[in-house]
PDB file of N, CA and C in Angstrom:
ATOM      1  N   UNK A   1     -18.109  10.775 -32.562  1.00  0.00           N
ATOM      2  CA  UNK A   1     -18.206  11.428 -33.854  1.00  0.00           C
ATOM      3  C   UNK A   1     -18.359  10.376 -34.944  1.00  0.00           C
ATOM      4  N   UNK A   2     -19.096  10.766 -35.640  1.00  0.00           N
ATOM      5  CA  UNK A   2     -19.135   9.840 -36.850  1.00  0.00           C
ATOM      6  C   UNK A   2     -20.358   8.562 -36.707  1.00  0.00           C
ATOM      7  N   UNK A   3     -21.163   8.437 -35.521  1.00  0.00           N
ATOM      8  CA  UNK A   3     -21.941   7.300 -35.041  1.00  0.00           C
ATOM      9  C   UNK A   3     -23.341   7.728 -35.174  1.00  0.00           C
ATOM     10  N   UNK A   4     -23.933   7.173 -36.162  1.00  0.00           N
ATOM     11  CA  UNK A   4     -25.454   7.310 -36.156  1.00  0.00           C
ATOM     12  C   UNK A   4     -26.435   7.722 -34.843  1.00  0.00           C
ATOM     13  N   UNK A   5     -27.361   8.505 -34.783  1.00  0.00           N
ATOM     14  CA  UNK A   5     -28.195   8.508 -33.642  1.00  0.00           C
ATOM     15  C   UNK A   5     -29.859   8.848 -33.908  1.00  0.00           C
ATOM     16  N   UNK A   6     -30.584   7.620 -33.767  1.00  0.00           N
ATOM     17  CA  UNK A   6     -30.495   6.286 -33.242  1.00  0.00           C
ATOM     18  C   UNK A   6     -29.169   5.195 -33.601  1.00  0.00           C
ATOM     19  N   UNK A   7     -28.683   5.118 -32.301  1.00  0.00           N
ATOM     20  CA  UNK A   7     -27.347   3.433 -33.462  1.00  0.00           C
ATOM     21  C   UNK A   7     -28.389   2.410 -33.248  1.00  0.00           C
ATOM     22  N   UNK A   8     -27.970   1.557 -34.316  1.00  0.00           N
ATOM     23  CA  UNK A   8     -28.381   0.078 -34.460  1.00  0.00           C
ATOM     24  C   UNK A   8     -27.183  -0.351 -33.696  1.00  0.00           C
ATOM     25  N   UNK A   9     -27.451  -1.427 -32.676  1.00  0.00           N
ATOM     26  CA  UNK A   9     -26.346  -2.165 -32.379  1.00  0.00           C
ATOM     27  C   UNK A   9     -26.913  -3.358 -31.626  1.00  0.00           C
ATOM     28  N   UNK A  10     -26.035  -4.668 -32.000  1.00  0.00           N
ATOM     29  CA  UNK A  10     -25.995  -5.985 -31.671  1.00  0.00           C
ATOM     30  C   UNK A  10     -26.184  -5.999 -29.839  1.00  0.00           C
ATOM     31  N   UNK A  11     -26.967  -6.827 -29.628  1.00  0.00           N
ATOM     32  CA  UNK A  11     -27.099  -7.384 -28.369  1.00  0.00           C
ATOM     33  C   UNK A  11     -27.636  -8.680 -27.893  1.00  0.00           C
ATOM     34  N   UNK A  12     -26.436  -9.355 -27.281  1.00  0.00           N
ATOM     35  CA  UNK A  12     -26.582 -11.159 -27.250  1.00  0.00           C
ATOM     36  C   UNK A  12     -26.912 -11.446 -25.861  1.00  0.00           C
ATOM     37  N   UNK A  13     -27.311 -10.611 -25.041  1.00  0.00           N
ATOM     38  CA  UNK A  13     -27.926 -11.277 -23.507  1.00  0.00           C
ATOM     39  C   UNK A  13     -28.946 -10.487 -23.304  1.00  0.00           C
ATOM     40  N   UNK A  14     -29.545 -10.460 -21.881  1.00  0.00           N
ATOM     41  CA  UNK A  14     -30.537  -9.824 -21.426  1.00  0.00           C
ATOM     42  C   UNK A  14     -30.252  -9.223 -19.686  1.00  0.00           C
ATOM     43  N   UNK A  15     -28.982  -8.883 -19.831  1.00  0.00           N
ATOM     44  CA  UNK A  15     -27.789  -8.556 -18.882  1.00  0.00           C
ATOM     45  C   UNK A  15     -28.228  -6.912 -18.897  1.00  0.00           C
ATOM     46  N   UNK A  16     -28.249  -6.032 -17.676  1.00  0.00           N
ATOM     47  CA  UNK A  16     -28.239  -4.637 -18.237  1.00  0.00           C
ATOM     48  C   UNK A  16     -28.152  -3.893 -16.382  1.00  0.00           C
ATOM     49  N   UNK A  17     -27.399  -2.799 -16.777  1.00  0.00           N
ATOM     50  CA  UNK A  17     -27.663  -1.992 -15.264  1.00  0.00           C
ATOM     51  C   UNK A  17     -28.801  -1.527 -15.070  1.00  0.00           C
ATOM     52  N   UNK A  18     -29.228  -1.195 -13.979  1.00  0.00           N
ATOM     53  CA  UNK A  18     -30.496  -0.516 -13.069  1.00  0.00           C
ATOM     54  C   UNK A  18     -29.994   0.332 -12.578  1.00  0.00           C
ATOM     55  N   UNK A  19     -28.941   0.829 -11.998  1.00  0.00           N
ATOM     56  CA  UNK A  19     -28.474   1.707 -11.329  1.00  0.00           C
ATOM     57  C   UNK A  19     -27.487   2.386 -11.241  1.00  0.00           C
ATOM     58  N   UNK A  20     -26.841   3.500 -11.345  1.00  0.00           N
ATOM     59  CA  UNK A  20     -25.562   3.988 -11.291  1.00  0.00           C
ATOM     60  C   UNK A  20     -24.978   5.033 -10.281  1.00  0.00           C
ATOM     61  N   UNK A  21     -23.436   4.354 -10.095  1.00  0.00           N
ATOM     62  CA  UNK A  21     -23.494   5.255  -8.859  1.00  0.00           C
ATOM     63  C   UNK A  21     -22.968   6.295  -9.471  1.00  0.00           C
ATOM     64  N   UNK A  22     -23.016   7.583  -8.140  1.00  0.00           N
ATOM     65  CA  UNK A  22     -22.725   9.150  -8.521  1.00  0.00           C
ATOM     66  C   UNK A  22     -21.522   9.666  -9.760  1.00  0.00           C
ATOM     67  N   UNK A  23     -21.349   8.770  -9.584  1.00  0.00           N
ATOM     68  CA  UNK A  23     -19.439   9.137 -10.723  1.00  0.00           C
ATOM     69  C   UNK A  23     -20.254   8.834 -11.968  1.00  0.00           C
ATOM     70  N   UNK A  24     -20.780   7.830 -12.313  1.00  0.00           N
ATOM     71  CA  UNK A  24     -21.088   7.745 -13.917  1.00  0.00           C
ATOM     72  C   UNK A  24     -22.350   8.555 -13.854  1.00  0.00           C
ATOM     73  N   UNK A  25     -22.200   8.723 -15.665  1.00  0.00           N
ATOM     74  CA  UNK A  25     -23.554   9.025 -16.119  1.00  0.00           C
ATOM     75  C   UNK A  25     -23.882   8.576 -17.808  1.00  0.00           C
ATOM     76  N   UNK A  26     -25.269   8.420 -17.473  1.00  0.00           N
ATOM     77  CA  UNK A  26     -25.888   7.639 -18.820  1.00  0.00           C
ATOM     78  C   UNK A  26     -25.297   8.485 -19.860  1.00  0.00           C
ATOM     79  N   UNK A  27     -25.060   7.359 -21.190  1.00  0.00           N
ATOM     80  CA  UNK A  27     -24.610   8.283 -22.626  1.00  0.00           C
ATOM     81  C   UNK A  27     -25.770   7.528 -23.758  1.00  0.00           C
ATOM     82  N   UNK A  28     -26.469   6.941 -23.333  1.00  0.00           N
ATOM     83  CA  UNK A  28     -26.833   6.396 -24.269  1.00  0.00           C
ATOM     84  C   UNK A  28     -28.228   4.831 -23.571  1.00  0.00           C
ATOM     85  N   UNK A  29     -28.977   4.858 -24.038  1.00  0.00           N
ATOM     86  CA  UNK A  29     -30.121   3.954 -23.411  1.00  0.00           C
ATOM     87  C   UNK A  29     -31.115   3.471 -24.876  1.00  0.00           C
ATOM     88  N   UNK A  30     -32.103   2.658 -24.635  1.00  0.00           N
ATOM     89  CA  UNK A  30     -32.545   1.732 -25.424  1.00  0.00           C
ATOM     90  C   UNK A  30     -34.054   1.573 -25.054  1.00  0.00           C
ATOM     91  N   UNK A  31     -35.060   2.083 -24.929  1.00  0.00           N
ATOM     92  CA  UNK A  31     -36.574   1.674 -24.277  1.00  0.00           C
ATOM     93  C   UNK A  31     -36.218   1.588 -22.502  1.00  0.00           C
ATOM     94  N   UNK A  32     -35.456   2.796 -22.161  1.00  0.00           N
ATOM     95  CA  UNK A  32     -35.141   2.948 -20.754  1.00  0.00           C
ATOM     96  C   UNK A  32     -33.885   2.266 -20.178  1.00  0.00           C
ATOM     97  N   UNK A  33     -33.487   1.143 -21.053  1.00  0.00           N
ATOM     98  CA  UNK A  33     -32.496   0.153 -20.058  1.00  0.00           C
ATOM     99  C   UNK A  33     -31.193   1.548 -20.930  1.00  0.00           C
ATOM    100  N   UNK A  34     -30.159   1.258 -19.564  1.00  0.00           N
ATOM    101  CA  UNK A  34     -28.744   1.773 -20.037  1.00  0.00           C
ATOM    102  C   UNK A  34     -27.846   1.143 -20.752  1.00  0.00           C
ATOM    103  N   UNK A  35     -27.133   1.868 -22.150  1.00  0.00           N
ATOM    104  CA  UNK A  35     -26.765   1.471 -22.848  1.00  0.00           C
ATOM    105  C   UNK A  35     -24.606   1.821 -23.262  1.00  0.00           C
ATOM    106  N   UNK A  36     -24.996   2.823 -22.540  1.00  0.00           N
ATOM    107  CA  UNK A  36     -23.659   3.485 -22.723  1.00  0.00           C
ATOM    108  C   UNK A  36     -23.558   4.232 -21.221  1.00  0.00           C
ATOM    109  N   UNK A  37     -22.339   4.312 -20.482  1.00  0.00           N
ATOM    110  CA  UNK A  37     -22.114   5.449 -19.570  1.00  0.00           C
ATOM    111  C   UNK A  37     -20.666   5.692 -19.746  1.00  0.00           C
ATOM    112  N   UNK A  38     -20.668   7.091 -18.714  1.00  0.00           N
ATOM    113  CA  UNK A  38     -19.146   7.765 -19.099  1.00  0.00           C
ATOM    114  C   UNK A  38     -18.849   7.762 -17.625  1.00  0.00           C
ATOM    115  N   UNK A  39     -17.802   7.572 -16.731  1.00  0.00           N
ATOM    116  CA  UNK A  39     -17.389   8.843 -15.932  1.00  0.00           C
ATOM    117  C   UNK A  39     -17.276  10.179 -15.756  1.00  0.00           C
ATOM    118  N   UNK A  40     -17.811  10.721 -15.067  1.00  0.00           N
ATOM    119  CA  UNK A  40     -18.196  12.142 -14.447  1.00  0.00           C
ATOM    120  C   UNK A  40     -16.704  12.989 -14.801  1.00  0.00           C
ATOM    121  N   UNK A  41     -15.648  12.068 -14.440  1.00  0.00           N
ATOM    122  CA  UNK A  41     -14.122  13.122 -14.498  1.00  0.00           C
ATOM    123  C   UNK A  41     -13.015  11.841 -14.781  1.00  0.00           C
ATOM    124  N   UNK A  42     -13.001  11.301 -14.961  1.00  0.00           N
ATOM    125  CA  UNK A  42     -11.713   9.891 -15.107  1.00  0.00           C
ATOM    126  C   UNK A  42     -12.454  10.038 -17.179  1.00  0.00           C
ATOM    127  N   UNK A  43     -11.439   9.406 -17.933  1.00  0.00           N
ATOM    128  CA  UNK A  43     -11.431   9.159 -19.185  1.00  0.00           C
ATOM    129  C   UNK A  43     -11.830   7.400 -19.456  1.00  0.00           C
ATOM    130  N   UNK A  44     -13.043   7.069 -18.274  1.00  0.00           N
ATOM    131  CA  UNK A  44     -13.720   5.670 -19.048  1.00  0.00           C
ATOM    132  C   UNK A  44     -15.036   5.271 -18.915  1.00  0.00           C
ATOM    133  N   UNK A  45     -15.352   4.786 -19.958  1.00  0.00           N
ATOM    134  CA  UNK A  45     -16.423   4.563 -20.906  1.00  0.00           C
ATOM    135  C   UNK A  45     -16.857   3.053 -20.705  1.00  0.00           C
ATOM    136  N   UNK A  46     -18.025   2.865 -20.849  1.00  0.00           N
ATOM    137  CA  UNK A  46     -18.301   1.712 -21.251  1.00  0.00           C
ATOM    138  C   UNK A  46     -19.917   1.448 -21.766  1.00  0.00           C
ATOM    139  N   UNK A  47     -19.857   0.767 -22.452  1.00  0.00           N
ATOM    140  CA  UNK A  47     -21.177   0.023 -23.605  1.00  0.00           C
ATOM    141  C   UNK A  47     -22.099  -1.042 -23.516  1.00  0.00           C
ATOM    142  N   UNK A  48     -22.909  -1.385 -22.982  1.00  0.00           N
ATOM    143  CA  UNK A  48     -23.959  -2.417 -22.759  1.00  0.00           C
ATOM    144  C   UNK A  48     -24.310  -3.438 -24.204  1.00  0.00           C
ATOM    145  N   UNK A  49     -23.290  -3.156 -25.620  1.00  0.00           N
ATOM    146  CA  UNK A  49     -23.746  -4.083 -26.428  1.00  0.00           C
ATOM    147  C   UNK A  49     -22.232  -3.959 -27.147  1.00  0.00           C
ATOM    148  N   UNK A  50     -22.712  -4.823 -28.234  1.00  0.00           N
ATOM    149  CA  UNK A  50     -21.615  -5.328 -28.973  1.00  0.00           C
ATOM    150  C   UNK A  50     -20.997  -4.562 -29.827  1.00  0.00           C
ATOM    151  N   UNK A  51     -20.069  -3.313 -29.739  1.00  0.00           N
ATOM    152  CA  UNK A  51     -19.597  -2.979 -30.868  1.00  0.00           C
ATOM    153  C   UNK A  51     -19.250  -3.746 -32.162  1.00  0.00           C
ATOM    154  N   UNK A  52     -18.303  -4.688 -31.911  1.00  0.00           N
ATOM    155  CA  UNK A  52     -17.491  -5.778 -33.002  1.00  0.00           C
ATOM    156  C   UNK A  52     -18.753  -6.604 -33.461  1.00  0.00           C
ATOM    157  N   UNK A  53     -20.020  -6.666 -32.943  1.00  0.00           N
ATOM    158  CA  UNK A  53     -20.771  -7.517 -33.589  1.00  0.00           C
ATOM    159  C   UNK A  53     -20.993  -6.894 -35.160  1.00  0.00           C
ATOM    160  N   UNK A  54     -21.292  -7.557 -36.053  1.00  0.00           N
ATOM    161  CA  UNK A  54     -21.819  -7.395 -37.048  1.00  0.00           C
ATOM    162  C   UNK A  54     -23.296  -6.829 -37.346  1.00  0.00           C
ATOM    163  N   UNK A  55     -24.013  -6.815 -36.145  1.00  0.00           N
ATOM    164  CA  UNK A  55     -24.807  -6.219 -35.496  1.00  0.00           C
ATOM    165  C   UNK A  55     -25.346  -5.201 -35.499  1.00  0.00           C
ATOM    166  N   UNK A  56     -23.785  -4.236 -35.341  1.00  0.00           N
ATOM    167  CA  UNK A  56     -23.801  -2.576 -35.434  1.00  0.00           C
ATOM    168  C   UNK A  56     -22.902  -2.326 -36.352  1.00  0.00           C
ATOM    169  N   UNK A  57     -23.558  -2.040 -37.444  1.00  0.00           N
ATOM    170  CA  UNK A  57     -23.365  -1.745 -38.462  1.00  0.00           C
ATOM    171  C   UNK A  57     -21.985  -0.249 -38.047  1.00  0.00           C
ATOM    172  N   UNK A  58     -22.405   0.514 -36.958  1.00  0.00           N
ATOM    173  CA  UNK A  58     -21.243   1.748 -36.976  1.00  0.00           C
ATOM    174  C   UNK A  58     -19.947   1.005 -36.128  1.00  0.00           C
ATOM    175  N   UNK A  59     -19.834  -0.318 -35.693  1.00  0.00           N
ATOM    176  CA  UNK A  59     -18.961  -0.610 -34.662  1.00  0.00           C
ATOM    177  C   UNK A  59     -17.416  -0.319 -34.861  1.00  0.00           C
ATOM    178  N   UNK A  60     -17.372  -0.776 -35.974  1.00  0.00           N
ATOM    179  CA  UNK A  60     -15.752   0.159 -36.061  1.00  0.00           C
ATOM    180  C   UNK A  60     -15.687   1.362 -35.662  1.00  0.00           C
ATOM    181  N   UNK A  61     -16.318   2.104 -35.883  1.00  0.00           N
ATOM    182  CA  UNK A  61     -16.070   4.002 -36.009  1.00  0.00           C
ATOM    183  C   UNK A  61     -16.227   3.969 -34.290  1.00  0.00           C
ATOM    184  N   UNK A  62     -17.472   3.016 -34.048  1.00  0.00           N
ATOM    185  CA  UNK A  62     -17.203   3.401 -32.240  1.00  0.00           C
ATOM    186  C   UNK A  62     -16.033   2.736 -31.477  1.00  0.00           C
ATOM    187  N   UNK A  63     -14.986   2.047 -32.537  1.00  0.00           N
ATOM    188  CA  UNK A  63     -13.986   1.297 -31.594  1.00  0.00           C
ATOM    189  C   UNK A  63     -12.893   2.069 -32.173  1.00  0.00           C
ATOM    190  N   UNK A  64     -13.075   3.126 -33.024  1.00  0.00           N
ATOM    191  CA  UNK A  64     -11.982   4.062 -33.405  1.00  0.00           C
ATOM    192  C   UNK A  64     -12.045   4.527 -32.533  1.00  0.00           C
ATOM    193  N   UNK A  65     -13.175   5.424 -31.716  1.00  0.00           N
ATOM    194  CA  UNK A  65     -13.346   6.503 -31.119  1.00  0.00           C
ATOM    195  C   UNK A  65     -12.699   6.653 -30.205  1.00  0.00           C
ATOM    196  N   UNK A  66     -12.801   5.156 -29.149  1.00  0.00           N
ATOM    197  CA  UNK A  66     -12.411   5.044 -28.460  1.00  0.00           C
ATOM    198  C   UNK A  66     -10.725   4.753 -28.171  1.00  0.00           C
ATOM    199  N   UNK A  67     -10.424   4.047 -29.500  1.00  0.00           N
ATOM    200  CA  UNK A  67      -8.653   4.067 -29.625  1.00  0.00           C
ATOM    201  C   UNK A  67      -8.258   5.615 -29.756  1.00  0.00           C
ATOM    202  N   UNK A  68      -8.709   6.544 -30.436  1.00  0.00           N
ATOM    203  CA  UNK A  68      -8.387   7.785 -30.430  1.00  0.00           C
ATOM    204  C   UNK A  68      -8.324   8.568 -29.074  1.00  0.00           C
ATOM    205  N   UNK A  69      -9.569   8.635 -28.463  1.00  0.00           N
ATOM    206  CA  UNK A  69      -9.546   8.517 -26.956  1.00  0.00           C
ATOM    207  C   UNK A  69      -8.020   8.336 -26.130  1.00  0.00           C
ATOM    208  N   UNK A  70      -8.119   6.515 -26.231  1.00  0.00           N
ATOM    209  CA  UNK A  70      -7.168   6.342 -25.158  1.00  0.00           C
ATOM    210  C   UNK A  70      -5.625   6.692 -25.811  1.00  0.00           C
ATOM    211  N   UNK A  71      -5.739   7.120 -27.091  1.00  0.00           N
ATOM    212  CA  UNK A  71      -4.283   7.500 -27.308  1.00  0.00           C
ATOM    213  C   UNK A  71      -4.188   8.562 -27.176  1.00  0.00           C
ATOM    214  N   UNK A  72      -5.184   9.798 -26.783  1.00  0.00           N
ATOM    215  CA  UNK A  72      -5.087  11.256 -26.715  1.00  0.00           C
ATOM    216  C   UNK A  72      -4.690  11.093 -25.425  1.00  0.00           C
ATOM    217  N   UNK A  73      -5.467  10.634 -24.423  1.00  0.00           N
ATOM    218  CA  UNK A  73      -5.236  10.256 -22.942  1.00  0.00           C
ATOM    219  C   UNK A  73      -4.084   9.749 -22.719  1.00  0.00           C
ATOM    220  N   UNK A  74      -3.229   8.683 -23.468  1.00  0.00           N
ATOM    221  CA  UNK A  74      -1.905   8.551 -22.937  1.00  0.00           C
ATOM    222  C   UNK A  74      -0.966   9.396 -23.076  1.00  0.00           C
ATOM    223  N   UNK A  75      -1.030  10.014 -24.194  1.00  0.00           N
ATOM    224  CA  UNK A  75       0.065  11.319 -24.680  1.00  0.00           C
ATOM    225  C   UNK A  75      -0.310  12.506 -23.742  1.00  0.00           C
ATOM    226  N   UNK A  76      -0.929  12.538 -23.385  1.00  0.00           N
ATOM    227  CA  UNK A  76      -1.552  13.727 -22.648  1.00  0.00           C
ATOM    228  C   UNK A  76      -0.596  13.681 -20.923  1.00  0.00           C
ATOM    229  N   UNK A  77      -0.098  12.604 -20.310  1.00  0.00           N
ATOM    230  CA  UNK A  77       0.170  12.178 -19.546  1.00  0.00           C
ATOM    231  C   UNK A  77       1.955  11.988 -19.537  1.00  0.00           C
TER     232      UNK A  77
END
């Protein structure tokens, strides 16, 4: 919530997945390469670029998201 779409966001290698197995799925991609995936049923995430860079201009709001996330997920438990 709150994250531009298209995002602008920072990226410092040329590092990227090709493939994913059955549990994840794409959230997000860039001229085909994967950029974001989620787990299918578990609560984790992960990002192919730099939130904290200066880069991506939305990176805070996407590193809120995710603190909000894992604090809904711990209370929840």
């Amino acid at each position: 919530a709150g994250v531009e779409n298209p995002l602008q966001a920072g990226r410092y290698h040329s590092l990227c997945v090709s493939e994913l197995p059955d549990c994840l799925e794409k959230t997000a991609d860039f001229k085909g390469i994967i950029m974001g995936v989620r787990h299918k049923e578990l609560p984790i995430f992960g990002v192919q670029f730099h939130p904290e860079s200066i880069l991506t201009p939305t990176g805070g709001k996407i590193i809120e998201n995710v603190l909000k996330i894992a604090t809904a997920e711990t209370k929840r438990k």
